[in-house]
Structures are given as structure tokens and as C-alpha cells.
N, C-alpha and C. Protein backbone atom coordinates (compact mmCIF):
# COMPACT_ATOMS: atom_id res chain seq x y z
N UNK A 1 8.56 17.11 -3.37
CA UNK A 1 9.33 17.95 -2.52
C UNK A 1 8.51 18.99 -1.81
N UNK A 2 7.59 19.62 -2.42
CA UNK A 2 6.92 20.52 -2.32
C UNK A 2 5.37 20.63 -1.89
N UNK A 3 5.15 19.40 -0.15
CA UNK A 3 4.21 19.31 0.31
C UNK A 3 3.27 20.31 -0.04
N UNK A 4 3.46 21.32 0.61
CA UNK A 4 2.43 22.26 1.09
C UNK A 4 1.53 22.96 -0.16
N UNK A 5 2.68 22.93 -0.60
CA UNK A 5 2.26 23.46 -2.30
C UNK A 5 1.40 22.44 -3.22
N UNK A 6 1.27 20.95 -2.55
CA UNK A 6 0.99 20.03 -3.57
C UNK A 6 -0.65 20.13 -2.68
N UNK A 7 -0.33 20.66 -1.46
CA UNK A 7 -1.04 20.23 -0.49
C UNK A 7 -2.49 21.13 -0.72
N UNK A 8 -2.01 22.64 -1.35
CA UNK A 8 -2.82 23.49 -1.76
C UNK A 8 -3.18 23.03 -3.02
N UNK A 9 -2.64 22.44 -4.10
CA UNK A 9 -3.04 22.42 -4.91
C UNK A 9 -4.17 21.12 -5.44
N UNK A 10 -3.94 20.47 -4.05
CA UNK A 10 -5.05 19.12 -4.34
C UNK A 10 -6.12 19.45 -3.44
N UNK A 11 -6.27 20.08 -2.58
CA UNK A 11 -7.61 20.81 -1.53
C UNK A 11 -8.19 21.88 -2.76
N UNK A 12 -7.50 22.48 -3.51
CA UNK A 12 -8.03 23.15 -4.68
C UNK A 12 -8.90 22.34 -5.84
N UNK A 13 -8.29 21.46 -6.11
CA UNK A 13 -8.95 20.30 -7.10
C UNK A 13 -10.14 19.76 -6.53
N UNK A 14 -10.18 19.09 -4.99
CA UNK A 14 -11.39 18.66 -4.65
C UNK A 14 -12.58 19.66 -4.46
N UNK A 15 -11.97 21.23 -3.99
CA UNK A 15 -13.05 22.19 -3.81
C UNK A 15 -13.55 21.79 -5.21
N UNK A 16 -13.06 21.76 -6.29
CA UNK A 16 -13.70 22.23 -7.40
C UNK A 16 -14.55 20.97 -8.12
N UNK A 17 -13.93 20.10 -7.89
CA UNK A 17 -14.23 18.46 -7.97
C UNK A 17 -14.72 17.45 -7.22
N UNK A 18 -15.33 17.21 -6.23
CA UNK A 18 -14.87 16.29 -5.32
C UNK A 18 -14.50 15.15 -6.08
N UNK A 19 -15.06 14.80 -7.14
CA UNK A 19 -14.73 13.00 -7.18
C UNK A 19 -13.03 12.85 -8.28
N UNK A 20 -12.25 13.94 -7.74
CA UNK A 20 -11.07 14.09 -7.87
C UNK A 20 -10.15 13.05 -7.21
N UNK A 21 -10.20 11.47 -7.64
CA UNK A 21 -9.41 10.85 -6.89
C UNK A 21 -8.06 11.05 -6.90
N UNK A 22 -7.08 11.43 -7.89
CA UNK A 22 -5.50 11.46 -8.04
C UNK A 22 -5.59 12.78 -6.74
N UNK A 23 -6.38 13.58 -7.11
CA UNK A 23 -6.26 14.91 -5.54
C UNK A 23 -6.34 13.79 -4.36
N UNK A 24 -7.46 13.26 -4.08
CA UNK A 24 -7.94 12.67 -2.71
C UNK A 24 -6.90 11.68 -2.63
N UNK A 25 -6.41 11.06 -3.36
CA UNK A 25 -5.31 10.01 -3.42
C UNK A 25 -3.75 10.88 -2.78
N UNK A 26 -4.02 11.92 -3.57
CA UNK A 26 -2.50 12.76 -3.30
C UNK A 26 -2.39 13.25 -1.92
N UNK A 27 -3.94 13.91 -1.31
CA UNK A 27 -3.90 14.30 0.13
C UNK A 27 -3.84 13.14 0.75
N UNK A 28 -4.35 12.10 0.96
CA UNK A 28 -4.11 10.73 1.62
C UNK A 28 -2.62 10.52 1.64
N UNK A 29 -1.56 10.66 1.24
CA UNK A 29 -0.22 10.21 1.23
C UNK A 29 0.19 11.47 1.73
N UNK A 30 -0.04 12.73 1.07
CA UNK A 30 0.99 13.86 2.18
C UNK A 30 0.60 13.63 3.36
N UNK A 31 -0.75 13.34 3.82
CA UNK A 31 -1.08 13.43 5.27
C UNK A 31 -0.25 12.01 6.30
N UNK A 32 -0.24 10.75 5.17
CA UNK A 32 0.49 9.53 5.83
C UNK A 32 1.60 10.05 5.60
N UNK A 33 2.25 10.41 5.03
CA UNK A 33 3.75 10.87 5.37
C UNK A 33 3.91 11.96 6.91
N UNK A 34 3.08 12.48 6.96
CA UNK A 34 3.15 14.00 7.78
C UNK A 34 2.26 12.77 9.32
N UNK A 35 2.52 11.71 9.25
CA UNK A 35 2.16 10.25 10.39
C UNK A 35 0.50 11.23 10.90
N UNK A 36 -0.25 11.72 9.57
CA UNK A 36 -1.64 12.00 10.19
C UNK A 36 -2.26 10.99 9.68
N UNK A 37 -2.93 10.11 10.39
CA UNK A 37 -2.66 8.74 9.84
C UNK A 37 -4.36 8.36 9.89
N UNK A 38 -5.20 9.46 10.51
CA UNK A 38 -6.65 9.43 10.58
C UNK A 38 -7.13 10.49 9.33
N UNK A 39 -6.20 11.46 9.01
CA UNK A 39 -6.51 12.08 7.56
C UNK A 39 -6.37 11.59 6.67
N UNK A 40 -5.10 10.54 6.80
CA UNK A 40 -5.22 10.00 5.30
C UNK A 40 -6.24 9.03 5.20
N UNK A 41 -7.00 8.17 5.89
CA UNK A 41 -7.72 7.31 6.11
C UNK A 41 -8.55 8.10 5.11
N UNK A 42 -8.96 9.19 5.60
CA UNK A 42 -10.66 10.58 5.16
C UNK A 42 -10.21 9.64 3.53
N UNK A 43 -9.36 10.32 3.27
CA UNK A 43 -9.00 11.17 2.27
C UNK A 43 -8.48 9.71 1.41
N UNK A 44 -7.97 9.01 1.50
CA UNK A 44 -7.94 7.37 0.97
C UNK A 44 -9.04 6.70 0.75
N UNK A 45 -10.23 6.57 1.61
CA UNK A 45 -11.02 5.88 1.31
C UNK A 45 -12.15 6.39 0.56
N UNK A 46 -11.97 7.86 0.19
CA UNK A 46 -12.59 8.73 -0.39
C UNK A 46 -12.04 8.21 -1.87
N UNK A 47 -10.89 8.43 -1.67
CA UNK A 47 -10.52 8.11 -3.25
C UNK A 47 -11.19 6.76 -3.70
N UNK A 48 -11.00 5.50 -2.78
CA UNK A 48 -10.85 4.51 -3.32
C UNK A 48 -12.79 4.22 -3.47
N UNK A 49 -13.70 5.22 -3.38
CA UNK A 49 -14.68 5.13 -3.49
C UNK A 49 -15.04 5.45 -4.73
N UNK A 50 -13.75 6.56 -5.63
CA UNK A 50 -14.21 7.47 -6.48
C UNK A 50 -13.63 6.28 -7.55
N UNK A 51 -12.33 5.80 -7.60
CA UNK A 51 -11.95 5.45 -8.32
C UNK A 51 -11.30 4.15 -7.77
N UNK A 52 -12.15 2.89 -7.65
CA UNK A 52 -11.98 1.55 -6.89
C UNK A 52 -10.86 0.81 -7.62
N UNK A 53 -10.48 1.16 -8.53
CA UNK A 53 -9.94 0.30 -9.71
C UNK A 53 -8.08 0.57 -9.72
N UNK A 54 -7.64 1.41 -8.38
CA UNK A 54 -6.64 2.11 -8.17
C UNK A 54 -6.06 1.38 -7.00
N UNK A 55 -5.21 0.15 -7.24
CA UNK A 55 -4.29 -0.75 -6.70
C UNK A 55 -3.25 0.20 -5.61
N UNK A 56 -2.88 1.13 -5.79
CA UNK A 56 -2.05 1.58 -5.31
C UNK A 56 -2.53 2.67 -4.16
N UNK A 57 -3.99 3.11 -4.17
CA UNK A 57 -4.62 3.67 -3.42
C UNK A 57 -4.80 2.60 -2.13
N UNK A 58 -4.96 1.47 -2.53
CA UNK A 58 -5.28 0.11 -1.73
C UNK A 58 -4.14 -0.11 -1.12
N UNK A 59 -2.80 -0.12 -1.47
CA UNK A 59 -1.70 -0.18 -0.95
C UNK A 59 -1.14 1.01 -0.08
N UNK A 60 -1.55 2.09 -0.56
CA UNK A 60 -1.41 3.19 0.83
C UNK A 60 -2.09 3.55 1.99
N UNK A 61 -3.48 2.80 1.65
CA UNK A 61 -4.51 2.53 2.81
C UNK A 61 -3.95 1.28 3.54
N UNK A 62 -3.48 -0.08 3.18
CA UNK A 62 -3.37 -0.64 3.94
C UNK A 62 -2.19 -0.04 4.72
N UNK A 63 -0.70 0.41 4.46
CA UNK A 63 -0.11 0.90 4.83
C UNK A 63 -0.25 1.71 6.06
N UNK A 64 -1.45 2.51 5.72
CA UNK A 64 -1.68 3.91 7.25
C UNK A 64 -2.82 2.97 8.23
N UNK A 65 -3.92 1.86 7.54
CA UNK A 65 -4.65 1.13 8.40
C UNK A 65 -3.24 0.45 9.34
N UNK A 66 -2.22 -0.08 8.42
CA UNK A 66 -1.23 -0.78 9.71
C UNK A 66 -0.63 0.22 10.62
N UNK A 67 -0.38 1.59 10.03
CA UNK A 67 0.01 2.16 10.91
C UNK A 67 -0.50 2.84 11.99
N UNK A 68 -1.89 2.99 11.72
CA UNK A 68 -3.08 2.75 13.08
C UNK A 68 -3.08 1.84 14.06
N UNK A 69 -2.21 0.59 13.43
CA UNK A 69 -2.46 -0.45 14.35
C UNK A 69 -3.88 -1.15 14.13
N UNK A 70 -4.34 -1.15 12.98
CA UNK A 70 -5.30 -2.44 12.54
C UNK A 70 -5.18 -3.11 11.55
N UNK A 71 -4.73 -3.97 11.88
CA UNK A 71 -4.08 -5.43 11.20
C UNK A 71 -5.19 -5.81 10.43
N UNK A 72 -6.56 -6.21 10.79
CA UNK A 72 -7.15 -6.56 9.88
C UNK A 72 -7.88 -5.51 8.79
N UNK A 73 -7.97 -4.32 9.01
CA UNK A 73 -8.63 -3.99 7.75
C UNK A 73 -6.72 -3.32 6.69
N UNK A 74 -6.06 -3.48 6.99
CA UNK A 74 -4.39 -3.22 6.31
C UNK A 74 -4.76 -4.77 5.32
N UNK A 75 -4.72 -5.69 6.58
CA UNK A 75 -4.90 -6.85 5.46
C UNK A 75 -5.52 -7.05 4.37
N UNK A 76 -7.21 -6.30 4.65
CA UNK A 76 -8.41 -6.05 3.85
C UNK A 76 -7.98 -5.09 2.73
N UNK A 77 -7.11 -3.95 3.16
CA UNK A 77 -7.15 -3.34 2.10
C UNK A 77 -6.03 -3.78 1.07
N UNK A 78 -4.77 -4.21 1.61
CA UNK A 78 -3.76 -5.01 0.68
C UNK A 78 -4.34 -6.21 -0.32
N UNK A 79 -5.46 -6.84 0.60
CA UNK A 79 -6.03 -7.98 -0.22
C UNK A 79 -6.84 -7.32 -2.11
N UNK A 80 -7.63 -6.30 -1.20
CA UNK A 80 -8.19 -5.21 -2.48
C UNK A 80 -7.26 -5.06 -3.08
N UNK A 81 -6.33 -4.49 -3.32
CA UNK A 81 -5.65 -3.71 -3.83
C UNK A 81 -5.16 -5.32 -5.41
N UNK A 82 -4.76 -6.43 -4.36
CA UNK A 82 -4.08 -7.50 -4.94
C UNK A 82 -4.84 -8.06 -6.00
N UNK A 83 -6.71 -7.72 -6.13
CA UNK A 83 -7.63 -8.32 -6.14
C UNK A 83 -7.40 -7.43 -7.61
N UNK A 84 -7.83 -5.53 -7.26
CA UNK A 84 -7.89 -4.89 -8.62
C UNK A 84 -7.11 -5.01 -9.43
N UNK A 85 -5.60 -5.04 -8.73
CA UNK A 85 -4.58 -4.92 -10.31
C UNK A 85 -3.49 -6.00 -10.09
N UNK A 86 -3.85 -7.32 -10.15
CA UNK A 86 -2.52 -8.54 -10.03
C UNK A 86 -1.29 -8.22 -10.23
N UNK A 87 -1.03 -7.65 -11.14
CA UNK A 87 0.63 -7.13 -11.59
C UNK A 87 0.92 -6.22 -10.68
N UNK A 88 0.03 -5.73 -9.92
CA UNK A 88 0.78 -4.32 -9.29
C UNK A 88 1.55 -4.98 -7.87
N UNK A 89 2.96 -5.40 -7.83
CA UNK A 89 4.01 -5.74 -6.38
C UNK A 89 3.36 -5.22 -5.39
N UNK A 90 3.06 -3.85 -5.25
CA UNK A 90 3.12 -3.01 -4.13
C UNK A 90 2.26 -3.44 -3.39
N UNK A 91 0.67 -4.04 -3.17
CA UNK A 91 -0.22 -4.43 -2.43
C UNK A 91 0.32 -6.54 -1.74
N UNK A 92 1.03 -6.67 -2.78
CA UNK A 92 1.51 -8.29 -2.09
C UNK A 92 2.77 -8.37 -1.26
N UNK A 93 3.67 -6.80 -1.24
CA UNK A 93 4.58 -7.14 -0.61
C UNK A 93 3.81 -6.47 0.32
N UNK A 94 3.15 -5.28 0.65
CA UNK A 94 2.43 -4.29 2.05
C UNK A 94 2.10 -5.61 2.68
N UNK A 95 1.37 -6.85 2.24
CA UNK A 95 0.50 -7.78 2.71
C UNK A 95 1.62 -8.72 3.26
N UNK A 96 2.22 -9.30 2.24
CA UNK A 96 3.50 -10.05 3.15
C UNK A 96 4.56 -9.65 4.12
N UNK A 97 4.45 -8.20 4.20
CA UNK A 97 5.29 -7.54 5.31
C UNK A 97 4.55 -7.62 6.68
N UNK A 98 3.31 -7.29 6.56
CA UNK A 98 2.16 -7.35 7.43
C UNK A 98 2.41 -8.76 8.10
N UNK A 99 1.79 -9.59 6.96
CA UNK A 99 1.53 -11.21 7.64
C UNK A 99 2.94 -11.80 8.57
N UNK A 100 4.13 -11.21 7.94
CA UNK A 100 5.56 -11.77 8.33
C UNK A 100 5.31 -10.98 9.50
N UNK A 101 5.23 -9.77 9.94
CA UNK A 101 5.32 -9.13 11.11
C UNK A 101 4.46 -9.51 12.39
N UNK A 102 3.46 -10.38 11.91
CA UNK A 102 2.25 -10.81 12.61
C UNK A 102 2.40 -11.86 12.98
N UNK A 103 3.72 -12.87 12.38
CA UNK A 103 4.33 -14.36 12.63
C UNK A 103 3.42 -15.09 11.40
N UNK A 104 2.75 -14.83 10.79
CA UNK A 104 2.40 -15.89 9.70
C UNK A 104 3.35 -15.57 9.02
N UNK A 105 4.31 -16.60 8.88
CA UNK A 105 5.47 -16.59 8.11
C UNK A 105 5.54 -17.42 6.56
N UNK A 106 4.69 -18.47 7.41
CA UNK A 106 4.31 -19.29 5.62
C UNK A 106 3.26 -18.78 4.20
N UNK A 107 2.64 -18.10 5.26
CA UNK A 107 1.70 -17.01 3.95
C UNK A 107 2.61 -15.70 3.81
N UNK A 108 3.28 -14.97 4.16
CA UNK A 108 4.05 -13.92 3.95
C UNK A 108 5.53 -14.76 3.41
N UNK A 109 5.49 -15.87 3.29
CA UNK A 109 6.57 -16.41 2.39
C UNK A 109 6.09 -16.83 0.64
N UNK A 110 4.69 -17.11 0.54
CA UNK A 110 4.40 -17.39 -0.09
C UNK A 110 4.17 -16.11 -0.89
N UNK A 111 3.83 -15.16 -0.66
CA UNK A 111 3.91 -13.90 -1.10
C UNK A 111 4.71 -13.09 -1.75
N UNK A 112 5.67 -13.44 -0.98
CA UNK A 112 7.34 -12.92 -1.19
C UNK A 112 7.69 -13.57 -2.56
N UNK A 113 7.24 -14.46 -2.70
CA UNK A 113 7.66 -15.07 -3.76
C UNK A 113 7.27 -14.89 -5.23
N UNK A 114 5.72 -14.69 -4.66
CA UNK A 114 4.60 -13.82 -5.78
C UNK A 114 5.34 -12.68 -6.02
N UNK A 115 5.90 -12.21 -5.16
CA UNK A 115 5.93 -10.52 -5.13
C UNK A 115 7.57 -10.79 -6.21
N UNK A 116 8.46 -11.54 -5.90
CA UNK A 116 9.77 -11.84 -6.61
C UNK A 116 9.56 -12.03 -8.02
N UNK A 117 7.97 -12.99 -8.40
CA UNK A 117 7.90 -13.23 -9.82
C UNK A 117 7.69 -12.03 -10.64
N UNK A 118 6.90 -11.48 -9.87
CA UNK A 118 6.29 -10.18 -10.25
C UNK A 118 7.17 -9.26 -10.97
N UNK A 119 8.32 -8.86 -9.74
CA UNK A 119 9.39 -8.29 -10.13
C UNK A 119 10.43 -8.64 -9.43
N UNK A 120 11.07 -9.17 -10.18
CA UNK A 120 12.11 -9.86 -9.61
C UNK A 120 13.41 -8.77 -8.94
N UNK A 121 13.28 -7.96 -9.38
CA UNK A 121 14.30 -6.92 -8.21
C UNK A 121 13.87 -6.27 -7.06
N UNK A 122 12.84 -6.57 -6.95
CA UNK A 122 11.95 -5.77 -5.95
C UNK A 122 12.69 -6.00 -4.41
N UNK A 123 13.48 -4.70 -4.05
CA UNK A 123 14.08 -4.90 -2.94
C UNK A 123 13.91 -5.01 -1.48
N UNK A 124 12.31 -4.71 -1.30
CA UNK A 124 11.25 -4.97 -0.45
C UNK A 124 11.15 -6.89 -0.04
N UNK A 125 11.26 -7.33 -1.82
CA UNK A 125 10.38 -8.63 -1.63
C UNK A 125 11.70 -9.03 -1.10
N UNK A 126 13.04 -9.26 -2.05
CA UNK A 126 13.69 -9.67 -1.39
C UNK A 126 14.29 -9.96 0.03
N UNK A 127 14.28 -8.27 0.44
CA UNK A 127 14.81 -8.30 1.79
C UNK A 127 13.98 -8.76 2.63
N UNK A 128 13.15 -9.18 2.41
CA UNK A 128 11.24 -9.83 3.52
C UNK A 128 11.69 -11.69 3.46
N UNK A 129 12.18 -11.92 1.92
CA UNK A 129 11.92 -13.83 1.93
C UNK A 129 13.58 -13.43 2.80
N UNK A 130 14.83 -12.80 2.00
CA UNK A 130 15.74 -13.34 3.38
C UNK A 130 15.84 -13.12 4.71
N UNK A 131 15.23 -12.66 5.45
CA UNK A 131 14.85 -12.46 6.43
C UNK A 131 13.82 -13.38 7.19
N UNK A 132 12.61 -13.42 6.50
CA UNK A 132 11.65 -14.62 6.90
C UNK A 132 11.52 -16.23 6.83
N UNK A 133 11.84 -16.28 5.64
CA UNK A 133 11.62 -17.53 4.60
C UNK A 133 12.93 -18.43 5.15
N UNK A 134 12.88 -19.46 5.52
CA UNK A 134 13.70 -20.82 5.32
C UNK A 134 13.93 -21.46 4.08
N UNK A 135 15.13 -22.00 3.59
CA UNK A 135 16.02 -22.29 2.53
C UNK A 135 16.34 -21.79 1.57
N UNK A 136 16.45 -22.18 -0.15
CA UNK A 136 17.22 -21.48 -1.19
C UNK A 136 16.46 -20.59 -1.09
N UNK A 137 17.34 -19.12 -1.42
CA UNK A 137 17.09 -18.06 -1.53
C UNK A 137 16.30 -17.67 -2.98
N UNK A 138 15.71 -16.61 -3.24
CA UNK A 138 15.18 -16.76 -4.63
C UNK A 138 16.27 -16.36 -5.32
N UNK A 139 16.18 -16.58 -7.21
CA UNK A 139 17.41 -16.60 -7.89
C UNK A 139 17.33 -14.88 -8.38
N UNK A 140 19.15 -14.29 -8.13
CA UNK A 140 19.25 -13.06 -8.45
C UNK A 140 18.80 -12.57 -9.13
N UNK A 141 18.31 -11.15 -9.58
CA UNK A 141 17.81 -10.61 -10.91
C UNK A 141 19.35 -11.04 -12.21
């Protein structure tokens, strides 16, 4: 709730730290929320230098790379992300939202599906295969 405050308190952590990734991770997302979308880049790929092993850092980079408007390193970084932590949804659906939006529909279907096994309520994956995907729907949670 409390940007500004979180905002001071993670520019505080890196003064004191730099290789503070949950800070550099935390400024990377207030700044993609706040659509500064070249700060969070700084401040994301900083993290994901400090602490590579952070799936979800990978998934908010690809996120602000798409929202730059570069498709291929969003892809690059969703692929990372899919690569460090398999279980983690969040980097296979960023990637199948991507690919579906881009018209590869059969690899962003195939995804969707990954992303359904994964977690099968995931209301992302779902709403992506009915929307994209041709025939049976996947089975309800």
C-alpha cells in the first residue's frame, strides 16, 4: 500500500547493501507499477545479478521488457525465470501470454497447459487456453 514508504525503505537497504536483492527486486516492481519501466529494468537486472536463482525476479523483468516493447529479451527473461524454478506458474504463463499475443498460438497453448498442471486454478492460465487454444477446455479445479 505504502509505495513511497517501501520506496524509502529499500533505497535505504541498498545504500547500506548493494547486493540487497529482495530491496533491488522491491524497487524494480514499485517503479513497474509507477509504468517507469527503464527503472525497473536498473533495478531488476541488478537483482537478478545478485541473486540469479529468483524465478520471480525473471518474471517481473520479462513483464516490464514486454512492456518496453521487446518481445525478445521478455521472452529471454520468462524463459530464465522457467529455467531457475520449474514449479514457479508465474514465468510460463508471462511467456504464454507473450507468445499468444505475438500469434504463436501453438506454443502459448502448450504452455497454458504447463501452466494449468502446475496449478490448476491459475486464473491467468485459464483465461489465456480459453481464449487462445482450440477444443476441450482444460478440466475444472
Amino acid at each position: 500500500g505504502d509505495n513511497e514508504g517501501a520506496q524509502r525503505a529499500f533505497l535505504r537497504a541498498v545504500h547500506n547493501d548493494s547486493g540487497r536483492a529482495a530491496a533491488l527486486h522491491g524497487l524494480g516492481n514499485i517503479a513497474f507499477e509507477a509504468g517507469k519501466y527503464a527503472e525497473a529494468v536498473k533495478y531488476l537486472e541488478q537483482a537478478r545479478k545478485v541473486d540469479p536463482g529468483n524465478a520471480n525476479t525473471c518474471f517481473l523483468l520479462g513483464l516490464t521488457y514486454g512492456a518496453l516493447g521487446d518481445a525478445a529479451r521478455a521472452e529471454q527473461a520468462f524463459r530464465e525465470g522457467m529455467q531457475t524454478d520449474p514449479r514457479d506458474v508465474w514465468p510460463v504463463v508471462g511467456l504464454a501470454n507473450l507468445l499468444a499475443g505475438a500469434g504463436r498460438r501453438e506454443e502459448a497453448c502448450e504452455l497454458y497447459g504447463q501452466a494449468l498442471a502446475l496449478e490448476p486454478e491459475n486464473a491467468q492460465a485459464r483465461q489465456g487456453r480459453e481464449q487462445y487454444c482450440p477444443g476441450p477446455a482444460a478440466p475444472a479445479p
